[in-house]
Protein backbone atom coordinates (compact mmCIF):
# COMPACT_ATOMS: atom_id res chain seq x y z
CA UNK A 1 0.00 0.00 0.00
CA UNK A 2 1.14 3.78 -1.10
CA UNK A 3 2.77 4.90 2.69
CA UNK A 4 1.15 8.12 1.99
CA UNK A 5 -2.45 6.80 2.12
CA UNK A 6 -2.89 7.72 6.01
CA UNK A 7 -2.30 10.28 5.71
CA UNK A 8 -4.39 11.53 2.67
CA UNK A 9 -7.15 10.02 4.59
CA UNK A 10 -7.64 12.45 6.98
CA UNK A 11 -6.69 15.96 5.10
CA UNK A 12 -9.40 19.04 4.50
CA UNK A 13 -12.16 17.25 2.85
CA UNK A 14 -14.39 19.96 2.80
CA UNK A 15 -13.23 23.12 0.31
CA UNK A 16 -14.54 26.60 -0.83
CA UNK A 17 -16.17 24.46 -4.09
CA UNK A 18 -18.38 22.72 -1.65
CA UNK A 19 -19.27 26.26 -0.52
CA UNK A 20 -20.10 27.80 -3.65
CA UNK A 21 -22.31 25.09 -5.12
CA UNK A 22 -23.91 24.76 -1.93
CA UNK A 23 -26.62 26.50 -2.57
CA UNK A 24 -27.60 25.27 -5.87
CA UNK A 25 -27.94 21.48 -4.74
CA UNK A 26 -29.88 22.88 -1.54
CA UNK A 27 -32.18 24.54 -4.14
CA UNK A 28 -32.54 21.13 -6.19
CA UNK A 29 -33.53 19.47 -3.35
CA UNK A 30 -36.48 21.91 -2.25
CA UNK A 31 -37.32 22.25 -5.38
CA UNK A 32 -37.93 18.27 -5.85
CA UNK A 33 -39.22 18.19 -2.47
CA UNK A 34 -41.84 20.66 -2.36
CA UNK A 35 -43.00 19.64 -5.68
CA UNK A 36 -43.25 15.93 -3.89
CA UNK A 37 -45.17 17.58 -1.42
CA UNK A 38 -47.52 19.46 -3.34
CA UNK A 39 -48.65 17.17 -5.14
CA UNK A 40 -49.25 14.44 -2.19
CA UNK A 41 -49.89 16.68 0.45
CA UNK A 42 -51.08 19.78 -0.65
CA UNK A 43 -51.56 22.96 1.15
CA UNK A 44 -55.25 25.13 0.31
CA UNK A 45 -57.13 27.92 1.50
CA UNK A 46 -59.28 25.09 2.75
CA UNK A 47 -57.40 22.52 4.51
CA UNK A 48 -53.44 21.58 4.71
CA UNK A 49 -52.41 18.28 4.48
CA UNK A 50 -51.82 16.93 8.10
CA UNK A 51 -48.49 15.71 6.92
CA UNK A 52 -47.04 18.21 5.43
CA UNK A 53 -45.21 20.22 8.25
CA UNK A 54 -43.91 16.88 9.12
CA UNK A 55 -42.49 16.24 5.27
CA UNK A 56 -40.89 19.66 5.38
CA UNK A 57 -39.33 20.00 8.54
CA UNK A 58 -38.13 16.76 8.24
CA UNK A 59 -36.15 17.06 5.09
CA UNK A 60 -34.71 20.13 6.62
CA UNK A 61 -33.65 18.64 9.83
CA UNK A 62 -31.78 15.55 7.46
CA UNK A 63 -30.05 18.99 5.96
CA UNK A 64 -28.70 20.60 8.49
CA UNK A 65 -27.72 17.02 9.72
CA UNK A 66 -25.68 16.55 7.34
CA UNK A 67 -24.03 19.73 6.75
CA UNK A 68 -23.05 20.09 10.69
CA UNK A 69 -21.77 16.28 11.48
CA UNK A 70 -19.72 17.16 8.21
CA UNK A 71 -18.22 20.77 9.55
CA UNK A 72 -17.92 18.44 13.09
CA UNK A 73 -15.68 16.20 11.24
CA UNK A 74 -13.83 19.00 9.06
CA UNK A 75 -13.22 21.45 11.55
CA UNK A 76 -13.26 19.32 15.48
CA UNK A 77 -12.27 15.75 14.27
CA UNK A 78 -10.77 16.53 11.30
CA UNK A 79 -11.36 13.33 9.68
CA UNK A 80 -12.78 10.00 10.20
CA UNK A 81 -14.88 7.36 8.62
CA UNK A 82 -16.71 9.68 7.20
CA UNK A 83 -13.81 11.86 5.26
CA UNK A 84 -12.56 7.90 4.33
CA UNK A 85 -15.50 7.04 2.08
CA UNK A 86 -15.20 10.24 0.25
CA UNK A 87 -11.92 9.53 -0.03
CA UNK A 88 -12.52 6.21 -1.78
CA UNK A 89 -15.08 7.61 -3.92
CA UNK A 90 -12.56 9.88 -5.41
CA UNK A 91 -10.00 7.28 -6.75
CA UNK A 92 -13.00 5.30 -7.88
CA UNK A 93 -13.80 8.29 -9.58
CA UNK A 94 -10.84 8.61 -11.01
CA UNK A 95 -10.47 5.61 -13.18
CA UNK A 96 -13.38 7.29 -15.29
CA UNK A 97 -10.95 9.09 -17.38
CA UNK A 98 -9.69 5.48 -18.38
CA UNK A 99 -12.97 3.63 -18.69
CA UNK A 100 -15.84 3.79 -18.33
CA UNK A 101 -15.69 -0.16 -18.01
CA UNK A 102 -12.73 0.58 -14.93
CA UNK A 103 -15.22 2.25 -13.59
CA UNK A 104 -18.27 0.52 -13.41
CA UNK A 105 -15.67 -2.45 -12.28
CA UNK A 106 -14.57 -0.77 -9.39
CA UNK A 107 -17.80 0.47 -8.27
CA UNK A 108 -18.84 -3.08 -8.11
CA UNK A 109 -15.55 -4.46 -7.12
CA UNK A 110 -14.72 -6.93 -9.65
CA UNK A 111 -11.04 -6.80 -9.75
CA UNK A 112 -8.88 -8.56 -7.79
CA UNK A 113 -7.20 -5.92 -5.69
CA UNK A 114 -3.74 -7.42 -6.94
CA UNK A 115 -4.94 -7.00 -10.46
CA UNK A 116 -2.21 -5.22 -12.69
CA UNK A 117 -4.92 -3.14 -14.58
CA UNK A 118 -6.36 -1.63 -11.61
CA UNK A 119 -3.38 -1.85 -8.95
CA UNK A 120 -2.78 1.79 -9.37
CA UNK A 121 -6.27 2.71 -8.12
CA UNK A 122 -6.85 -0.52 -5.70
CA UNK A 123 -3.56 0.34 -4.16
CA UNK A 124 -4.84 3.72 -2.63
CA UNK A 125 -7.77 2.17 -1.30
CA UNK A 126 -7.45 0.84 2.57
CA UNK A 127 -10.96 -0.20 2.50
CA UNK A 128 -10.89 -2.20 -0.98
CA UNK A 129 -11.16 -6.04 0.77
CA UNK A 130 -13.65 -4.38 3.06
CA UNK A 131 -17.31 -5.39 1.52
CA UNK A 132 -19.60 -3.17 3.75
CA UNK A 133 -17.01 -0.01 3.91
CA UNK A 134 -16.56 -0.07 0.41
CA UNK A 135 -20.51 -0.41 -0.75
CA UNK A 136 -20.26 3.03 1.00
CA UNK A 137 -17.73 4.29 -0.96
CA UNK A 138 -19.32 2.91 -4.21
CA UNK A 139 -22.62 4.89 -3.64
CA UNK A 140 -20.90 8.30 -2.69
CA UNK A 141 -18.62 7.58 -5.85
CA UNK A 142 -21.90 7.39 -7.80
CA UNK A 143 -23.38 10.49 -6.79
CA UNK A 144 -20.35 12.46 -6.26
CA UNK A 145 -20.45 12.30 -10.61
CA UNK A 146 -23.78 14.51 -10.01
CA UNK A 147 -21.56 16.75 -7.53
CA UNK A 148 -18.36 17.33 -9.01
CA UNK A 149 -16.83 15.34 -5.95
CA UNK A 150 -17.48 18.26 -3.39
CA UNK A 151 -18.36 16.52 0.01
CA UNK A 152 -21.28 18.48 1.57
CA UNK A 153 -23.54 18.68 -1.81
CA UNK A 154 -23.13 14.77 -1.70
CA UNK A 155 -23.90 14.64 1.97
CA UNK A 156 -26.89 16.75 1.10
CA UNK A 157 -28.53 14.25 -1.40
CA UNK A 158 -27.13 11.32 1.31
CA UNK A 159 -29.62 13.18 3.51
CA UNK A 160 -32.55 12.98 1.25
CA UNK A 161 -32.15 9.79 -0.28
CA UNK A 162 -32.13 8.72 4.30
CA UNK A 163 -35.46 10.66 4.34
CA UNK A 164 -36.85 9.22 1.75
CA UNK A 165 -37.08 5.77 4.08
CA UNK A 166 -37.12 7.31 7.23
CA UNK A 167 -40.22 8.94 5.88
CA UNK A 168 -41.55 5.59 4.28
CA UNK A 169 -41.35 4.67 8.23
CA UNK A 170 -43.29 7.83 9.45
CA UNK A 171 -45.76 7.22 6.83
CA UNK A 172 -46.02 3.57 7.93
CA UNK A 173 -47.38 4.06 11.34
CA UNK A 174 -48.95 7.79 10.69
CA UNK A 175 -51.33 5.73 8.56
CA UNK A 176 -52.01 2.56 11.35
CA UNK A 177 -52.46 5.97 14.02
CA UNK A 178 -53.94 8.80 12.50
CA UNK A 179 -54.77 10.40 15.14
CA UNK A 180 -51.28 9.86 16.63
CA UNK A 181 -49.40 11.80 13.86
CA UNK A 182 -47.60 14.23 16.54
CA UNK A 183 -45.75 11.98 18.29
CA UNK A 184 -44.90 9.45 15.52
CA UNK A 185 -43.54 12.45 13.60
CA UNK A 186 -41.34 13.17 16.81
CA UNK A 187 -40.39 9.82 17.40
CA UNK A 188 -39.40 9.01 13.62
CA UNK A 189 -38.37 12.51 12.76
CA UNK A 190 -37.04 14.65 15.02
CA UNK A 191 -34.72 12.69 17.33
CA UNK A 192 -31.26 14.69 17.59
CA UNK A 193 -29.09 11.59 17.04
CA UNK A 194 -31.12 9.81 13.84
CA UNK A 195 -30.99 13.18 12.20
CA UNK A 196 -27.32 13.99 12.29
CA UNK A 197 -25.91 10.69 12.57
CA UNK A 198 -28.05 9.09 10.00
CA UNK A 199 -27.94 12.10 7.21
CA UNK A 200 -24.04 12.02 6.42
CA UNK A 201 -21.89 10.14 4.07
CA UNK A 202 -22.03 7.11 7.11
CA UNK A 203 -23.27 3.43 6.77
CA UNK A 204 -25.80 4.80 9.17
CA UNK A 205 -27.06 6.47 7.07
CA UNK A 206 -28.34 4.00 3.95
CA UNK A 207 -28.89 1.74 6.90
CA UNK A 208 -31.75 3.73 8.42
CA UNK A 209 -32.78 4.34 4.77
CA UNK A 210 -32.97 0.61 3.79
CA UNK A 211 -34.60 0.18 7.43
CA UNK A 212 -37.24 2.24 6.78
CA UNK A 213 -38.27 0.88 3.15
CA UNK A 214 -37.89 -2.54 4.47
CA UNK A 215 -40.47 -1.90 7.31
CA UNK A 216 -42.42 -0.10 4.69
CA UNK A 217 -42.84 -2.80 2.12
CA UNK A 218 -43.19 -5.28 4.78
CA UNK A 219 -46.30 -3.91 6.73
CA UNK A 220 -48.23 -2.92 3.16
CA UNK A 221 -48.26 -6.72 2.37
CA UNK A 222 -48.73 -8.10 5.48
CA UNK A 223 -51.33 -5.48 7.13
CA UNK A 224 -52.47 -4.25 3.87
CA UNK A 225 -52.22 -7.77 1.84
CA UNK A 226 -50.72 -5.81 -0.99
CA UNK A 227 -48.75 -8.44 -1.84
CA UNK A 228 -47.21 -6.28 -5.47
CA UNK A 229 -43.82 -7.18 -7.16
CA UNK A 230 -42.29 -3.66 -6.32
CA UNK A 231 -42.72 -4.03 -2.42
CA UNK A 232 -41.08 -7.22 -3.19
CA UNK A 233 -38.21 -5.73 -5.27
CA UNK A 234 -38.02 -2.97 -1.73
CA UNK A 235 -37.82 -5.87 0.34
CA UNK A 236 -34.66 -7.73 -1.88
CA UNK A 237 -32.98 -4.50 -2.27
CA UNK A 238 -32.66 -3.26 1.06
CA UNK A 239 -31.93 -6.52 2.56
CA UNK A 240 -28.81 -7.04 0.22
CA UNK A 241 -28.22 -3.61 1.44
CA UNK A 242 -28.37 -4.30 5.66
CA UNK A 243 -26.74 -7.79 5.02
CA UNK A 244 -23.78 -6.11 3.26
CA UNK A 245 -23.12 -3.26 5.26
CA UNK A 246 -24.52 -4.33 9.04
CA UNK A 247 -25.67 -7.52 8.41
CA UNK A 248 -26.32 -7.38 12.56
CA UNK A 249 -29.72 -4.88 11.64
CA UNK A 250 -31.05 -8.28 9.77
CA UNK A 251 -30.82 -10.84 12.05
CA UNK A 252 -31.97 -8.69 14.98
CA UNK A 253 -34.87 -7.36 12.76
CA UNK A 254 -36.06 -10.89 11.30
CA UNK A 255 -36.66 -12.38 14.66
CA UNK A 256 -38.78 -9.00 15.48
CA UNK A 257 -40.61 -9.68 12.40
CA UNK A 258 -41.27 -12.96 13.00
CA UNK A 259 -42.76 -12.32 16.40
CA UNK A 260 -44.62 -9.65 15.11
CA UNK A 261 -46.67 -11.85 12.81
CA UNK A 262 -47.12 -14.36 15.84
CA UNK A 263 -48.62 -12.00 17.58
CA UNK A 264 -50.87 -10.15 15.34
CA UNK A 265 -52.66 -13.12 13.57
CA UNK A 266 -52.34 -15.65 16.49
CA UNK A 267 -55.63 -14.24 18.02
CA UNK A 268 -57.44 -15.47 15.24
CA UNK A 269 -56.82 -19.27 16.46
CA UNK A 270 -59.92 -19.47 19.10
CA UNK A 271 -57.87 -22.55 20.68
CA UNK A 272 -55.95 -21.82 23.12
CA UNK A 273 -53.82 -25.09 23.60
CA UNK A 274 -53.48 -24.75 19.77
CA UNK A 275 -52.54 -21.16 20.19
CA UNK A 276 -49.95 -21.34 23.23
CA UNK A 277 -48.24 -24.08 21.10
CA UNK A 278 -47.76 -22.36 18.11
CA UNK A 279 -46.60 -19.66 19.91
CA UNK A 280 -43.71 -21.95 21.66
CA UNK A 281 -43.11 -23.66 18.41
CA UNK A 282 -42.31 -20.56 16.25
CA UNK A 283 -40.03 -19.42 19.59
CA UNK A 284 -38.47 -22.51 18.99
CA UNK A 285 -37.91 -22.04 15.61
CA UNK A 286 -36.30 -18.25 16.09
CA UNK A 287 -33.90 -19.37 18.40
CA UNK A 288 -33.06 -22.87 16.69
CA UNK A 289 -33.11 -21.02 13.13
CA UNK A 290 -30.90 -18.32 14.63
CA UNK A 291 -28.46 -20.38 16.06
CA UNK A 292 -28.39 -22.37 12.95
CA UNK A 293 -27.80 -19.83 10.51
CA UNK A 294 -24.76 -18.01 12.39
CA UNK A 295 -23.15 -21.10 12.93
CA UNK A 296 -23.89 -22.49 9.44
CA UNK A 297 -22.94 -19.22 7.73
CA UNK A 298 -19.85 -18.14 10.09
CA UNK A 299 -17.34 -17.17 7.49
CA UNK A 300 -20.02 -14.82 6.01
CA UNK A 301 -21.27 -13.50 9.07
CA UNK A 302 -17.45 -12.57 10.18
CA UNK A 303 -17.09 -11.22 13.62
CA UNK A 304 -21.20 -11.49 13.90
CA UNK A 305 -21.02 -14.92 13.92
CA UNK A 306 -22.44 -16.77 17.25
CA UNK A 307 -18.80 -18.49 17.93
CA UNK A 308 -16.87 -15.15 17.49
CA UNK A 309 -19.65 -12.57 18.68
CA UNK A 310 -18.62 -12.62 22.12
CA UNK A 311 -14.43 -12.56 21.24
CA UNK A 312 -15.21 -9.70 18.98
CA UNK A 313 -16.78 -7.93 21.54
CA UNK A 314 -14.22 -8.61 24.32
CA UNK A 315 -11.39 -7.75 21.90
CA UNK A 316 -13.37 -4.53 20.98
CA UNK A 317 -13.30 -3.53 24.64
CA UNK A 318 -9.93 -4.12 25.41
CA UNK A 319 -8.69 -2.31 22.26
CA UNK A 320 -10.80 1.13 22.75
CA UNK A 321 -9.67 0.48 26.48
CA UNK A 322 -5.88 0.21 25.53
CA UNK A 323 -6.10 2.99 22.62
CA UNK A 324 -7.47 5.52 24.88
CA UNK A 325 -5.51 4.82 28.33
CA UNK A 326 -2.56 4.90 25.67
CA UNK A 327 -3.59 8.58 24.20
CA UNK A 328 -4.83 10.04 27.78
CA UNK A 329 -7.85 10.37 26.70
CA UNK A 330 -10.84 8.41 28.59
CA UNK A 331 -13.86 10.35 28.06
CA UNK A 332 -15.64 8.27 25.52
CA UNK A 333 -15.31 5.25 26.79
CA UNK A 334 -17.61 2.76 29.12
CA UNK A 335 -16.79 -0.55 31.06
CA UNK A 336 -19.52 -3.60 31.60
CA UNK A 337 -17.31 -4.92 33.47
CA UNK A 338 -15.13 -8.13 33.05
CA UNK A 339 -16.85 -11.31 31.47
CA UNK A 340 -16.24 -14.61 29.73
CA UNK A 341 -15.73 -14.32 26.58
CA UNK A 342 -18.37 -16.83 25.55
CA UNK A 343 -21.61 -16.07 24.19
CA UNK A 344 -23.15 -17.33 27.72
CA UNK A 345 -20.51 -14.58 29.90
CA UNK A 346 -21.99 -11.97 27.41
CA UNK A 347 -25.40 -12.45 28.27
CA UNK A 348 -24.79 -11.87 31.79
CA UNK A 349 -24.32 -8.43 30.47
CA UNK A 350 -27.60 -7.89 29.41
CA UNK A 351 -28.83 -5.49 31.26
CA UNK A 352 -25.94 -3.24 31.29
CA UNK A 353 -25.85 -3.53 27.47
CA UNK A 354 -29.01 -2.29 26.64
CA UNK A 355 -29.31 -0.05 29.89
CA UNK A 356 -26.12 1.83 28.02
CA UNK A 357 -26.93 2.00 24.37
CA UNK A 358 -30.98 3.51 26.01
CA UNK A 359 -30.06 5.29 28.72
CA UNK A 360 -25.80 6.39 28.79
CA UNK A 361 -23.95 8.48 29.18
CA UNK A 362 -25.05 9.81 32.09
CA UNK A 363 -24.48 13.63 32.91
CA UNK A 364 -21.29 13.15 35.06
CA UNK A 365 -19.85 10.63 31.96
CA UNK A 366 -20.11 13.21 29.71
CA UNK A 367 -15.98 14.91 29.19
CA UNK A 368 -16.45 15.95 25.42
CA UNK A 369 -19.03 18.47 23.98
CA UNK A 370 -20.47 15.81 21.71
CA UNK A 371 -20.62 13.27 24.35
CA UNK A 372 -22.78 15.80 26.72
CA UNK A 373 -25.32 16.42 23.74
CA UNK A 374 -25.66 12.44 24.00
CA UNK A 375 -26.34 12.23 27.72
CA UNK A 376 -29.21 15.35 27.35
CA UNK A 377 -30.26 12.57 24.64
CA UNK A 378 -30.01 9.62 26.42
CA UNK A 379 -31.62 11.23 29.62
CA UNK A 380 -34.91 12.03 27.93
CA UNK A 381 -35.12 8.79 27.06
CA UNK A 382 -34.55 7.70 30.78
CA UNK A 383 -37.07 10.29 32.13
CA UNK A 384 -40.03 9.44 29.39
CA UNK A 385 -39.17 5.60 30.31
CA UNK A 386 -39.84 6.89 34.27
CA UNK A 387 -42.66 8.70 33.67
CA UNK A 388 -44.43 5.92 31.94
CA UNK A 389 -43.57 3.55 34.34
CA UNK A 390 -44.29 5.66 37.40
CA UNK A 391 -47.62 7.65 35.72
CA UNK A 392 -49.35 4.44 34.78
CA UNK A 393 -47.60 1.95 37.03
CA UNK A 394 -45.84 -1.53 35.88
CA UNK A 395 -49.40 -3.38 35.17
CA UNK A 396 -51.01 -1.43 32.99
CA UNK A 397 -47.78 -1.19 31.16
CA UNK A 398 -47.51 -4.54 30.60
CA UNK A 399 -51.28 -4.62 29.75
CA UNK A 400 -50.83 -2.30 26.41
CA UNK A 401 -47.78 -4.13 26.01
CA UNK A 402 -49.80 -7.63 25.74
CA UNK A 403 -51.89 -6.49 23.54
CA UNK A 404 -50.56 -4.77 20.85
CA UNK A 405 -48.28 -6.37 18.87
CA UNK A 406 -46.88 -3.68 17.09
CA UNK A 407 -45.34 -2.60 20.82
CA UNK A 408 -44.24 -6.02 20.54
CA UNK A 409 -42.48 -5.38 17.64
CA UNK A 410 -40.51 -2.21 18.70
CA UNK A 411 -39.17 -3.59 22.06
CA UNK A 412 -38.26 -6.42 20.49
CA UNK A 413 -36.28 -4.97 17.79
CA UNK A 414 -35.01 -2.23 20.39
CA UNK A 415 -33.73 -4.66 23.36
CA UNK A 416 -31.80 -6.89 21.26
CA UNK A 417 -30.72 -4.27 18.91
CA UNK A 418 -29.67 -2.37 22.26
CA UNK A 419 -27.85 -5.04 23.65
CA UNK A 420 -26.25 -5.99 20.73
CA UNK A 421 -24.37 -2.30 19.85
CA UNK A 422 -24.46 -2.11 24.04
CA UNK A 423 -21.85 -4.89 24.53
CA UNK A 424 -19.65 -4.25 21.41
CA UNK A 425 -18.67 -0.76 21.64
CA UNK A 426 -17.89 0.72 24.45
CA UNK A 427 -17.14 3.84 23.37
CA UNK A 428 -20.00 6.24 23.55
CA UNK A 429 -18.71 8.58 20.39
CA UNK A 430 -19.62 4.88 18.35
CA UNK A 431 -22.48 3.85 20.41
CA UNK A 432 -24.73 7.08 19.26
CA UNK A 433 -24.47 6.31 16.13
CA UNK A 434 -24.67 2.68 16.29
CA UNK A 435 -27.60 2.73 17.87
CA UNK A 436 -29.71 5.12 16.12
CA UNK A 437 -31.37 2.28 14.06
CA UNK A 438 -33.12 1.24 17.62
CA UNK A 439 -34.07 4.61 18.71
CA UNK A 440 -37.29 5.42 16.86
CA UNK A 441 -38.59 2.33 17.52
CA UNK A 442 -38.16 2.75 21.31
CA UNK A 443 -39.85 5.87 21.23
CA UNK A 444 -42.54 4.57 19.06
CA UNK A 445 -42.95 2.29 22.20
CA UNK A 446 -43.35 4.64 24.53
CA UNK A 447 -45.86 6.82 22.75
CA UNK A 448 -48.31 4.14 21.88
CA UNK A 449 -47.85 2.72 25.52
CA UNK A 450 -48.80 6.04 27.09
CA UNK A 451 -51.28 6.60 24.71
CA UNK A 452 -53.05 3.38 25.49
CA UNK A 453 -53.58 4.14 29.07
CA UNK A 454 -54.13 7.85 28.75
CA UNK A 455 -56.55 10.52 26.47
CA UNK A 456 -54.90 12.18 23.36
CA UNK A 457 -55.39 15.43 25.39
CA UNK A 458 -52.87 14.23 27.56
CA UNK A 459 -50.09 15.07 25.29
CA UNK A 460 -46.77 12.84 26.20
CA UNK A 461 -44.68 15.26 23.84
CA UNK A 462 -45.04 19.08 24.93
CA UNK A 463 -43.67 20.09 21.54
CA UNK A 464 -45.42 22.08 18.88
CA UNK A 465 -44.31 22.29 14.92
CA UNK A 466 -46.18 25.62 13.76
């Protein structure tokens, strides 16, 4: 590898050309947007579409996510993961003045990275043997041919191609609860960390995008029974998608599927014997099939495999331990304290795991400016979980959790998602964004918990969008 390569990895990314055709992409992206809107949810002298100050304010918080985790990385990091895949996309870009054909190679990395023909370009990428890095680095090299390879006008349309399934999502559930449109906006839309940490050139961020049109396509045929070939096609792509960039989002949210559609068309069999043993056959079946597939498939799977889950994760925590005792610098991290590492001494973890990925850092953990925006985060959360808990007790919370199965749904995709990114990165600069797939769905949750027990006037979010 060129010696240089570090270091051209983390130089100025961002440069007065990203400046001056800033705004002209931000004006091509209102302009598609609000014709988007106007047309499916049009404002009159009569009525305004409920949606639409959710649509708009949306898009514009994805923006100005964007744009500031970008300046955060140019100006207070400068560089990261995030200044990488631009990187990438660049010397991918560059073979274009060869071929066409080196191009469209590269950007679906045919070529062996030894290969003579394409050494020259291969060689300057770090990240060419990594699959899920380099899908990143593919799509940014893609659309940085629409930006002139400036970074924030590509981080711009990163941000609303991310809306564009975060708002299949909000549309998902807006139209189950209409008359819960408020706080399903706020839940889907307006969470701090899902709009800046999942609206930059990140594999958050087409994560929570594929996510989103996953959940979409999946609850129109099986709530709907719209059972069409494109929802199928939405389905294939964005699982290739998750499974190639964190294939750990699938096989949390398959079991959470799974028990979903236990739970919502079990009631239909009158039997109960019949009933309580599907139920502890289909159980059966998650677990067994789970087990089976990440041992079957452990060279695919990688470090997410069931045998090397738990070594990964021990590893991970004495590396970020050793790196930042090494550089003085301790304020990110967080300790679970010592376990086996076995997929059994991780469990014992639990907990802590998902306690820290909902709830952490707490105010006093908080050393870094970015770090203390998380705890004001992550203590919301805490206090809405409280009030919930101590407004309508422990019983009657378990009661709306019983019986609605899209609650279900959420806290099962949220604990084990939460757990998951809990044990394996104790560092909490990593766990905000890593978690931010989990995070709407908790506070979906919450919402529909509170509003089961209480009246709409009762509002559980004291914010207003006018």
């Amino acid at each position: 590898m060129n010696s240089d390569i570090n270091g051209l990895l983390w130089k100025h990314f961002i440069t007065p050309f990203d400046y001056v055709l800033l705004p002209f992409y931000l004006l091509l992206v209102y302009y598609v947007a609000y014709r988007f809107c106007n047309k499916h949810y049009p404002k009159t002298h009569l009525k305004t579409h409920p949606w639409r100050r959710y649509f708009l304010t949306g898009i514009t918080l994805k923006i100005i996510g964007a744009i500031f985790i970008g300046l955060v990385y140019e100006y207070y990091y400068s560089g990261g993961d995030t200044s990488a895949f631009f990187y990438h996309s660049k010397v991918i870009n560059q073979s274009i003045t060869d071929s066409p054909f080196k191009w469209i190679n590269l950007i679906l990395r045919i070529p062996d990275v030894y290969d003579v023909d394409y050494y020259q370009y291969t060689n300057q990428m770090l990240w060419y043997n990594n699959q899920s890095a380099y899908m990143i680095s593919s799509i940014t090299a893609i659309i940085n041919l629409l930006t002139f390879n400036t970074y924030i006008p590509t981080s711009i349309i990163f941000a609303a191609l991310s809306f564009t399934g975060v708002w299949a999502m909000f549309r998902t559930f807006a139209e189950q609860y209409p008359k819960l449109i408020k706080p399903i906006g706020i839940c889907i839309l307006f969470i701090p960390s899902t709009f800046v940490w999942g609206s930059g050139i990140f594999k958050d961020t087409i994560c929570i995008a594929a996510l989103g049109w996953m959940i979409f396509a999946t609850f129109r045929m099986l709530i709907r029974g719209q059972f069409r070939m494109k929802y199928m096609w939405i389905i294939l792509v964005c699982f290739y998608l998750l499974a190639v960039i964190k294939v750990y989002i699938i096989l949390v949210f398959i079991p959470a599927l799974a028990l979903w559609i236990l739970n919502t068309y079990s009631h239909k069999i009158h039997n109960s014997v019949i009933r309580s043993g599907l139920k502890v056959m289909v159980y059966s079946i998650i677990v067994g099939g789970f087990i089976s597939i990440t041992t079957t498939f452990s060279d695919q799977l990688g470090q997410y495999s069931l045998e090397k889950i738990a070594e990964t994760s021990t590893t991970t925590r004495d590396y970020i331990f050793y790196a930042s005792t090494a550089g003085g610098d301790d304020g990110s991290t967080y300790e679970l304290g010592a376990f086996d590492p076995s997929f059994i001494g991780m469990l014992t973890k639990f907990p802590l795991a998902v306690n820290v990925s909902l709830f952490r850092p707490y105010f006093w953990e908080a050393r870094k400016p970015m770090v203390f925006l998380n705890s004001l985060e992550a203590f919301l959360f805490l206090f809405f979980t409280l009030k919930i808990i101590y407004s309508i007790g422990l019983r009657r919370t378990w009661g709306a959790i019983s019986r609605n199965p899209n609650i279900q749904f959420f806290l099962i995709f949220t604990v084990i998602f939460a757990f998951a990114v809990g044990i394996s990165s104790y560092n909490f600069g990593a766990l905000s964004r890593y978690r931010i797939p989990c995070l709407p769905f908790y506070s979906l949750a919450l919402a529909l918990i509170w509003y089961d027990q209480k009246p709409l006037k009762n509002e559980f979010f004291k914010l207003r969008f006018s």
